[in-house]
Protein backbone atom coordinates (compact mmCIF):
# COMPACT_ATOMS: atom_id res chain seq x y z
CA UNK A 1 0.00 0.00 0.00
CA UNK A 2 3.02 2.40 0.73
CA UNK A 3 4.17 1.42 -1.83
CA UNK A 4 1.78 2.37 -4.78
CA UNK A 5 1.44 5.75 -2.19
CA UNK A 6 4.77 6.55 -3.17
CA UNK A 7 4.50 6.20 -6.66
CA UNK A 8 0.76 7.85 -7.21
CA UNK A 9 2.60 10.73 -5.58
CA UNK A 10 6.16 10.52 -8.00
CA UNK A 11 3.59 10.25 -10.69
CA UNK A 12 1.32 13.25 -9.62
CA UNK A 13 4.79 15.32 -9.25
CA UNK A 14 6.22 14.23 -12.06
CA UNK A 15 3.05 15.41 -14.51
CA UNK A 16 3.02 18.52 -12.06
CA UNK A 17 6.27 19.88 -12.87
CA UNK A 18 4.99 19.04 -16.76
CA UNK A 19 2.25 21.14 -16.94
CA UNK A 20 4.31 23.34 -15.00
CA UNK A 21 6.82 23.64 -17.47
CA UNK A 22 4.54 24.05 -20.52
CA UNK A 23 2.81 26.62 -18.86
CA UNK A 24 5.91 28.41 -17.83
CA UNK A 25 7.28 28.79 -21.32
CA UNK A 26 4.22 30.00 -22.78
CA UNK A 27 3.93 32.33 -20.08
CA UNK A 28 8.04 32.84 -21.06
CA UNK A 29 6.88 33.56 -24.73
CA UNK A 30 4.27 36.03 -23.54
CA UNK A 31 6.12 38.15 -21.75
CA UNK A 32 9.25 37.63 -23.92
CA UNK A 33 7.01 39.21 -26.79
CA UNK A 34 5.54 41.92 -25.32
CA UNK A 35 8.83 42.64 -24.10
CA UNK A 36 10.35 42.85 -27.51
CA UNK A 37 7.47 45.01 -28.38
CA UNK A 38 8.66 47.83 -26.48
CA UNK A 39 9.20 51.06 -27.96
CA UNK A 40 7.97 49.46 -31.46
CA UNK A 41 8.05 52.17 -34.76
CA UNK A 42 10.65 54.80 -32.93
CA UNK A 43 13.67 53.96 -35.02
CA UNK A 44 14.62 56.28 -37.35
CA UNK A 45 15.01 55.56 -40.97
CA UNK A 46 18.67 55.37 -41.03
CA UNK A 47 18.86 53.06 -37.83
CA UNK A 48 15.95 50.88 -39.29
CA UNK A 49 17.96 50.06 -42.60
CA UNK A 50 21.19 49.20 -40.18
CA UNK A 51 18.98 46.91 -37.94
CA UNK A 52 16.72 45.60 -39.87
CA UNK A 53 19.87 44.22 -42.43
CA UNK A 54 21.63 43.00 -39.14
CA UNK A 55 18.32 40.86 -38.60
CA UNK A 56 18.30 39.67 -41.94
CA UNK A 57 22.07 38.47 -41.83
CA UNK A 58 21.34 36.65 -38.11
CA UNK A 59 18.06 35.06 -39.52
CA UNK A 60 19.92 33.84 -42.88
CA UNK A 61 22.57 31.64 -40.20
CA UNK A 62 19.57 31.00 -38.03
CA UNK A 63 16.12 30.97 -38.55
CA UNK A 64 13.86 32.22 -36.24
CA UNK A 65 11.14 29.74 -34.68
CA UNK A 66 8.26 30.41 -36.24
CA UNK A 67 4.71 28.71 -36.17
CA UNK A 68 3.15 26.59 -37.90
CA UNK A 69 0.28 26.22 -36.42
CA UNK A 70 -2.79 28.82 -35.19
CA UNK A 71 -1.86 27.60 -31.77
CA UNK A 72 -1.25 29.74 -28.79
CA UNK A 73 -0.63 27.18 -26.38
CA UNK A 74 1.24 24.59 -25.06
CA UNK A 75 4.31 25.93 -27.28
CA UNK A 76 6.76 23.47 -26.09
CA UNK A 77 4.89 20.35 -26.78
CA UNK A 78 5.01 21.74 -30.57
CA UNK A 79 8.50 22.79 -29.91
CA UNK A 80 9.60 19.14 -29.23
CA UNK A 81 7.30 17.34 -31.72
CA UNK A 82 9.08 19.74 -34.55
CA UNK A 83 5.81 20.69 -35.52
CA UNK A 84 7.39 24.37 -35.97
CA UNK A 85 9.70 22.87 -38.63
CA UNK A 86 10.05 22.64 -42.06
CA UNK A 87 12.18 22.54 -44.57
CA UNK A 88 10.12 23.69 -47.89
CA UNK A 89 8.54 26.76 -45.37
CA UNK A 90 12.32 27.48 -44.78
CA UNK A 91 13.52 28.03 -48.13
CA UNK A 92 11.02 30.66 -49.25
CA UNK A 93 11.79 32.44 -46.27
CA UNK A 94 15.45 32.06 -46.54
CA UNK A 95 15.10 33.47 -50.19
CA UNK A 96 13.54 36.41 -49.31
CA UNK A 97 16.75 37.28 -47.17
CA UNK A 98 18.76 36.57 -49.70
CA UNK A 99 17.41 38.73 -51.85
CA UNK A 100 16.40 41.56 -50.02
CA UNK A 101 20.56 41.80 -48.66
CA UNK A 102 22.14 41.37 -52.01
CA UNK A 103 19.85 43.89 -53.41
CA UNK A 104 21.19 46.21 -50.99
CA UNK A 105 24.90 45.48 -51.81
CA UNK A 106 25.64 42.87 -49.39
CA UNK A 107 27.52 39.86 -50.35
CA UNK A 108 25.61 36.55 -49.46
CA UNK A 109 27.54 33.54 -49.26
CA UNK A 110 25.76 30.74 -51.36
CA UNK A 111 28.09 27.59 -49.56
CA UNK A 112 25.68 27.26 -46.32
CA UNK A 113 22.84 26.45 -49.42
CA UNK A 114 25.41 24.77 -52.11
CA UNK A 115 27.87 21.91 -51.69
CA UNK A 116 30.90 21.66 -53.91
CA UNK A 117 29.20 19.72 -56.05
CA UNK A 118 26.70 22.39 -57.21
CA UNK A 119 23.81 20.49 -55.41
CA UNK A 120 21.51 21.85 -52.35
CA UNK A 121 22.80 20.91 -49.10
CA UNK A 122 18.89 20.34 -48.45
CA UNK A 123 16.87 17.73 -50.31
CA UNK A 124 13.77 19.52 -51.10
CA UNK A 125 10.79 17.89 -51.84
CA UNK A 126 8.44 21.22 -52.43
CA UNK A 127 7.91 23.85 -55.18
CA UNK A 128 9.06 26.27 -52.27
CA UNK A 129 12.70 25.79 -52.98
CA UNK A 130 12.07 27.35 -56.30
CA UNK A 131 12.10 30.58 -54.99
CA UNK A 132 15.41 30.24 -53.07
CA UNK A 133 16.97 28.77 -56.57
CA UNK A 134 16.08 32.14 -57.90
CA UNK A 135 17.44 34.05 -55.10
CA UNK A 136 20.92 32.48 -55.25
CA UNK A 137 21.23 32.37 -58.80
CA UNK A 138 20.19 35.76 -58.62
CA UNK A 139 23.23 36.63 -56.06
CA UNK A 140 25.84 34.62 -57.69
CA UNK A 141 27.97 36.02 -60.32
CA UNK A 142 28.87 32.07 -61.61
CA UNK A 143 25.25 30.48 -62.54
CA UNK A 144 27.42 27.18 -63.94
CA UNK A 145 28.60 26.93 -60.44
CA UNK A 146 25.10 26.36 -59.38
CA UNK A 147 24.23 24.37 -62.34
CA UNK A 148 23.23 20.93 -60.91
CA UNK A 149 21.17 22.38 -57.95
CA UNK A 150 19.41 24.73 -61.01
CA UNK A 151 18.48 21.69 -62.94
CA UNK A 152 17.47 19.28 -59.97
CA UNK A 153 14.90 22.44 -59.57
CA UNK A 154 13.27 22.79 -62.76
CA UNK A 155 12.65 18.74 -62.68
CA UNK A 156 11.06 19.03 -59.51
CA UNK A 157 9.14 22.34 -60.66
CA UNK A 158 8.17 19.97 -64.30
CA UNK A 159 7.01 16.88 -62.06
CA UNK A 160 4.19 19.05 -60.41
CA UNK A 161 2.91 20.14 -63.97
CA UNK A 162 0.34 18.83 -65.51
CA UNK A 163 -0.14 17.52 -68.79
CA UNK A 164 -0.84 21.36 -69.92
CA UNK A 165 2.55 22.83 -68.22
CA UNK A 166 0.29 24.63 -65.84
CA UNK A 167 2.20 23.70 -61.80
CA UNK A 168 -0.11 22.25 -59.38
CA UNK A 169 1.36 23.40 -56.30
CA UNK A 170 0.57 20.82 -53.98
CA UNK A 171 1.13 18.46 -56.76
CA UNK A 172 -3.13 17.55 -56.45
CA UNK A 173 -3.92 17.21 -59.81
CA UNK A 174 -6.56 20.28 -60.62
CA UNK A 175 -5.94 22.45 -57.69
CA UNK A 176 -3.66 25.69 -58.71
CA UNK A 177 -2.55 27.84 -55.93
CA UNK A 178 -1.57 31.78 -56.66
CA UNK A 179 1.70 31.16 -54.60
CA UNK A 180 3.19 29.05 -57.15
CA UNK A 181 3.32 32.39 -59.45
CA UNK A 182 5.72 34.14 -57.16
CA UNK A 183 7.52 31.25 -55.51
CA UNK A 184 8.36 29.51 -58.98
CA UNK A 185 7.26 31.99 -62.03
CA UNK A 186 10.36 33.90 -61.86
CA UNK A 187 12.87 30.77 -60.91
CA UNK A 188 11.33 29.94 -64.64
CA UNK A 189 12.45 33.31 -66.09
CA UNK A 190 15.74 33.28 -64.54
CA UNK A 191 16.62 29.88 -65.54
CA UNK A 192 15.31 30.28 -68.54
CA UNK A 193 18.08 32.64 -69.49
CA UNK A 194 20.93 31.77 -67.32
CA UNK A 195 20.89 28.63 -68.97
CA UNK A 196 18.89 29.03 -72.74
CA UNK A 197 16.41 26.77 -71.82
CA UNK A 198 13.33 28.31 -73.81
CA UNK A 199 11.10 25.90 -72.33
CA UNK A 200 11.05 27.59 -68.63
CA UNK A 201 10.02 31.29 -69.77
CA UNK A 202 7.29 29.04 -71.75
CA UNK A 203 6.31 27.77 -68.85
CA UNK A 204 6.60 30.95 -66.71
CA UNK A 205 4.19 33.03 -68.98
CA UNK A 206 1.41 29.91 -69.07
CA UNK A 207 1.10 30.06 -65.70
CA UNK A 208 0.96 34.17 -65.03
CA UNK A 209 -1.39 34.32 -68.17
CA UNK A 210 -3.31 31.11 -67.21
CA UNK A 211 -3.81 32.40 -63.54
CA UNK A 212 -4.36 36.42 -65.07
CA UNK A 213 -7.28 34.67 -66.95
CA UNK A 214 -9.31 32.59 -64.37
CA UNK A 215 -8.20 33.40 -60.83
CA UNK A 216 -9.24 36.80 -60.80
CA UNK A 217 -12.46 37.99 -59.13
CA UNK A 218 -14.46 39.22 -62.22
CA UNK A 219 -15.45 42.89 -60.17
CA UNK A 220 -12.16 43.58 -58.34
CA UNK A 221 -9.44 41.77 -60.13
CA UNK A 222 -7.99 40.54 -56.63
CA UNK A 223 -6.65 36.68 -56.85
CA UNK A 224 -8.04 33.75 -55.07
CA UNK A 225 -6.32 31.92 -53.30
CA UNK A 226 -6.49 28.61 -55.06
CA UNK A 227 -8.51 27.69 -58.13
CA UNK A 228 -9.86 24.43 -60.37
CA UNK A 229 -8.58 24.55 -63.88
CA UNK A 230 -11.77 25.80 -65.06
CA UNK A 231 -11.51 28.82 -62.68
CA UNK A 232 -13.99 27.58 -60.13
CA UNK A 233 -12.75 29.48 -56.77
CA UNK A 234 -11.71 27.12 -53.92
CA UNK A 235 -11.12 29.53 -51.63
CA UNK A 236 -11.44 33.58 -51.10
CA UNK A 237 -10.35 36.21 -53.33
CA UNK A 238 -8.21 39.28 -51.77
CA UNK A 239 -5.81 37.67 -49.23
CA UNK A 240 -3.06 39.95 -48.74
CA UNK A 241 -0.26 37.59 -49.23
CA UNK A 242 -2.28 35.70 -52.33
CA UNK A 243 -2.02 38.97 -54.02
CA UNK A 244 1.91 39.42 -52.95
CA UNK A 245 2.51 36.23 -54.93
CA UNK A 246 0.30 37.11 -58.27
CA UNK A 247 2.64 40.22 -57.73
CA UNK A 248 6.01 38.77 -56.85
CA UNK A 249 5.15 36.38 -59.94
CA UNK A 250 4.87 39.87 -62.53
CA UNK A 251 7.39 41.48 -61.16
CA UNK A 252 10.26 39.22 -60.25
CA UNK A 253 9.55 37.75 -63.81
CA UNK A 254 9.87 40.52 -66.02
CA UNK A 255 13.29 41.19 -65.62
CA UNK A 256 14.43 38.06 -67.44
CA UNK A 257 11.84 37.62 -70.06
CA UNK A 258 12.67 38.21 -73.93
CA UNK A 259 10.77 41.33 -75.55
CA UNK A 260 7.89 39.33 -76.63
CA UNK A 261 6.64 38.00 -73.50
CA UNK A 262 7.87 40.99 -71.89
CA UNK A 263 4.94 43.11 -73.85
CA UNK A 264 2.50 40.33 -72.21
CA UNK A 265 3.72 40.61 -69.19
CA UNK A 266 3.50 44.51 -68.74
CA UNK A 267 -0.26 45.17 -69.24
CA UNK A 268 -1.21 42.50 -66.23
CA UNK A 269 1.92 44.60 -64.37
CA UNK A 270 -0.03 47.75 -65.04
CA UNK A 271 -3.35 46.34 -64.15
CA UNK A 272 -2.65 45.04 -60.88
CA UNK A 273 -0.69 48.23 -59.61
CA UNK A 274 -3.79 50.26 -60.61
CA UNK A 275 -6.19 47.77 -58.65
CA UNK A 276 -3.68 47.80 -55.66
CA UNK A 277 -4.07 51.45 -55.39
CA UNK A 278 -7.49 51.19 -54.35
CA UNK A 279 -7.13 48.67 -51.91
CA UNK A 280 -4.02 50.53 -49.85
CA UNK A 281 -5.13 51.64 -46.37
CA UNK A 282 -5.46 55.58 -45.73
CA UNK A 283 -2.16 55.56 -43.51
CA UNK A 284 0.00 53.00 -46.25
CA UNK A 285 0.08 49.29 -46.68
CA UNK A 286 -1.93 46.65 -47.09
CA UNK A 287 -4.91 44.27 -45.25
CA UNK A 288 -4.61 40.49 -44.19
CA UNK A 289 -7.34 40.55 -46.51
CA UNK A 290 -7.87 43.56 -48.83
CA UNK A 291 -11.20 43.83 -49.02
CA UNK A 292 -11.35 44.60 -45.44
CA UNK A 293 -9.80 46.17 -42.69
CA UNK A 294 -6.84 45.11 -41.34
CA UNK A 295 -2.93 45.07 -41.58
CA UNK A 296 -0.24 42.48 -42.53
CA UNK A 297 3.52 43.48 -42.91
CA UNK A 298 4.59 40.37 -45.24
CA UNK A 299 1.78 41.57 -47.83
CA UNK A 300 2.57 45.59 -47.26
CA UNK A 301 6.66 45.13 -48.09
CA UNK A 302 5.96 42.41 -50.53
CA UNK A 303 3.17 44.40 -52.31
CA UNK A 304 5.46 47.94 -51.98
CA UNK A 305 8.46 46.12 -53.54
CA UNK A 306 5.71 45.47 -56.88
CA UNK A 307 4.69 48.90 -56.30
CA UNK A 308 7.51 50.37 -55.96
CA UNK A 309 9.65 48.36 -59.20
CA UNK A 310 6.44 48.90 -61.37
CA UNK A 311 6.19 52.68 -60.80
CA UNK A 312 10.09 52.59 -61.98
CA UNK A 313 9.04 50.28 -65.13
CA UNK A 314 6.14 52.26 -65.63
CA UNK A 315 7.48 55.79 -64.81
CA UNK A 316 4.09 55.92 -62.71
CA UNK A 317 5.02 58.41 -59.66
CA UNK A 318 1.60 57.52 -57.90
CA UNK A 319 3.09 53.76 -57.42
CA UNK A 320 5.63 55.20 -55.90
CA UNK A 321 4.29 57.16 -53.50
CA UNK A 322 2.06 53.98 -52.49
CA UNK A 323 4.97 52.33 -52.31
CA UNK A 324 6.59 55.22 -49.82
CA UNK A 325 3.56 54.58 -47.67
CA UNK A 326 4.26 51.59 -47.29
CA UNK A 327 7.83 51.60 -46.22
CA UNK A 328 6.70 54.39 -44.09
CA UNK A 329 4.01 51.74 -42.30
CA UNK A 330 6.44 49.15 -42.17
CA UNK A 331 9.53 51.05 -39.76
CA UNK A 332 6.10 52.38 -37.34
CA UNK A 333 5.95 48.31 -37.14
CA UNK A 334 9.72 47.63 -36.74
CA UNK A 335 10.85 46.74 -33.17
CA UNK A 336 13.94 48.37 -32.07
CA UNK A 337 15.68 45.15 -32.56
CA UNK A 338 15.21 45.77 -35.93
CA UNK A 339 12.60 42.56 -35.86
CA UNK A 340 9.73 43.68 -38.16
CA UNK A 341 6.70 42.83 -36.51
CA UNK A 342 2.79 41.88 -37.59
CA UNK A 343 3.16 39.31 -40.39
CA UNK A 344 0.45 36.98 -40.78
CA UNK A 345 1.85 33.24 -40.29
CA UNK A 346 2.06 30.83 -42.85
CA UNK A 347 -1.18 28.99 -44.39
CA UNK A 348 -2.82 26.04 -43.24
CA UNK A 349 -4.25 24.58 -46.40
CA UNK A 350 -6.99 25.72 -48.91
CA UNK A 351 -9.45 28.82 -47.10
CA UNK A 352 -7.09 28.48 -43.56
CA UNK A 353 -5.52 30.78 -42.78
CA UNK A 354 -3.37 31.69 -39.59
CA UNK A 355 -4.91 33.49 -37.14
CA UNK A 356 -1.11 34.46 -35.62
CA UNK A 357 1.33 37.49 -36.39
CA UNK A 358 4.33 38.20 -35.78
CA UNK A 359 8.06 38.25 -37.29
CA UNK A 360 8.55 36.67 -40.69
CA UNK A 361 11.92 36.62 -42.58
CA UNK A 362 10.21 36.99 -46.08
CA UNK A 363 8.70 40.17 -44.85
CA UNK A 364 12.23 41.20 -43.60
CA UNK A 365 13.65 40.46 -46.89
CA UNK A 366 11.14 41.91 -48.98
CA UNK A 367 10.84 45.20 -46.46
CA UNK A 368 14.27 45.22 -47.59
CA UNK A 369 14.01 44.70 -51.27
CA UNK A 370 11.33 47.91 -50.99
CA UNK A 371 14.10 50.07 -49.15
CA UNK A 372 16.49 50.11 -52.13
CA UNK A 373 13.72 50.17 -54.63
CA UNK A 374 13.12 53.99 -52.69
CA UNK A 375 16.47 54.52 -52.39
């Protein structure tokens, strides 16, 4: 009988200090945020640009933990399941980095990413990694040197085609998803003429004219999320982020198309930046959703950067001044680490989205691909 006393009472202790422990760190992560949060939007422009680069460069050896999940609790169970992990989520994010420091002069280093052989030091399994292809070709000055890793991409990228060329992003056969325009579209474009392979910027302009043609709302030319083939919506026109990708997809694209698909290209460049104008809040950037009100950073830089490069493309000064807006929204959102804050968290599947915000290293990177596009 003293016995099982003895352990009933181990056991009760033992499951004790448990729940005390997952309680604590939340409670750790609480206060740790708000923390953080202190004195948010009082660095001045010249201080943001120094931090928010320092960030970028810390977050590109490191990532951040960020969640997965809508999940506000019990944090370290997730922590220690690796739910909060994954690779495909990673590279997107990492690319965004990448690109937002070497368009601001900095040298990235492509060996942490790139073995000797030219391969990824990750084996990615996801269209994702498309967009960090593009961002390291984009930052290395020898494209043979990343050769193999280039290739190995544009396989993956042609197994989640279908028989039309058009990329399934989730590789289920009839569902197209508006991300895969800005995470592969201009890997497609870039590839296409590091390496002459005509058949990329083919595929590039099917899918930006495809989704142009059936995954806009017919009365506000906002994306949906994801569409059938036939156009049928799956899930809601006007999320901020959606309509960063049909962006990013234009945008990042243009710059490496040939003349002709170039002058296909530009009207849906000019179209979108007019509809965007009417959708930016009163005091700059952009909704989680744009219909409504609300704020996201990840969609405000991403959707400045688009702005911002089509008002240069376009000599249009009103994208510009958008654009300015934006920037201007983003540093009254910048913690004095430098951390940018209020990002909506990454998507759940088809219509679910994340109910959580807060840092994101693609906003970071794009915030920081909008700086030099003002500067």
């Amino acid at each position: 009988m003293n016995i099982l006393f003895i352990i009933l009472v181990v056991l009760l202790s033992v499951l004790s200090l448990l729940f005390i422990l997952i309680c604590g760190y939340d409670l750790l992560l609480h206060y740790s945020a708000m923390y953080k949060r202190r004195k948010i939007g009082t660095l001045s422009e010249n201080e943001w640009i120094i931090r928010v680069k320092k960030v970028a460069f810390k977050w590109l050896k490191k990532m951040p933990e960020l969640k997965l999940t809508n999940n506000t609790s019990y944090a370290l169970i997730e922590k220690i399941s690796g739910k909060n992990k994954s690779s495909n989520f990673a590279s997107w994010q990492k690319a965004a980095l990448v690109l937002g420091l070497y368009e601001n002069g900095e040298e990235v280093d492509t060996a942490p990413f790139i073995n000797s052989k030219g391969e990824f030091e990750t084996d990615y399994s996801g269209v994702d990694s498309a967009m960090l292809a593009y961002a390291l070709l984009k930052a290395c000055e020898n494209k043979e040197a990343l050769k193999p890793a280039m290739d190995k991409t544009f396989k993956l990228v042609k197994s989640f085609c279908d028989e039309d060329g058009l990329i399934q992003y989730n590789n289920k056969k009839g569902n197209f998803y508006v991300d895969a325009l800005g995470l592969v579209c201009p890997f497609l474009a870039e590839y296409s003429v590091a390496f002459g392979n005509k058949q990329a910027e083919e595929m590039c302009v099917k899918q930006l004219i495809f989704y142009s043609s059936n995954g806009l709302c017919e009365k506000n030319f906002l994306p949906n999320h994801c569409i059938k083939k036939d156009g049928t919506p799956l899930s809601v026109y006007a999320w901020g982020r959606g309509c960063a990708w049909y962006a990013l997809g234009l945008i990042d694209s243009y710059e490496y198309l040939s003349e002709s698909a170039k002058k296909q290209v530009l009207p849906l460049i000019e179209n979108f930046a007019n509809v965007l104008l009417k959708y930016s809040l009163k005091d700059g950037g952009f909704s989680n959703l744009l219909t409504v009100s609300g704020y996201d950073s990840s969609a405000t830089a991403a959707l400045g950067f688009f702005l911002a490069r089509a008002g240069k493309i376009l000599g249009n000064d009103d994208y510009i001044l958008c654009a300015d807006k934006c920037l201007k929204k983003l540093v009254s959102y910048t913690m004095k680490s430098g951390e940018i804050d209020a990002s909506q968290g990454d998507t759940h599947g088809i219509g679910n989205f994340s109910t959580f915000y807060d840092i994101m290293p693609f906003t970071q990177g794009m915030a920081l691909r909008l700086y030099k596009q003002l500067n």
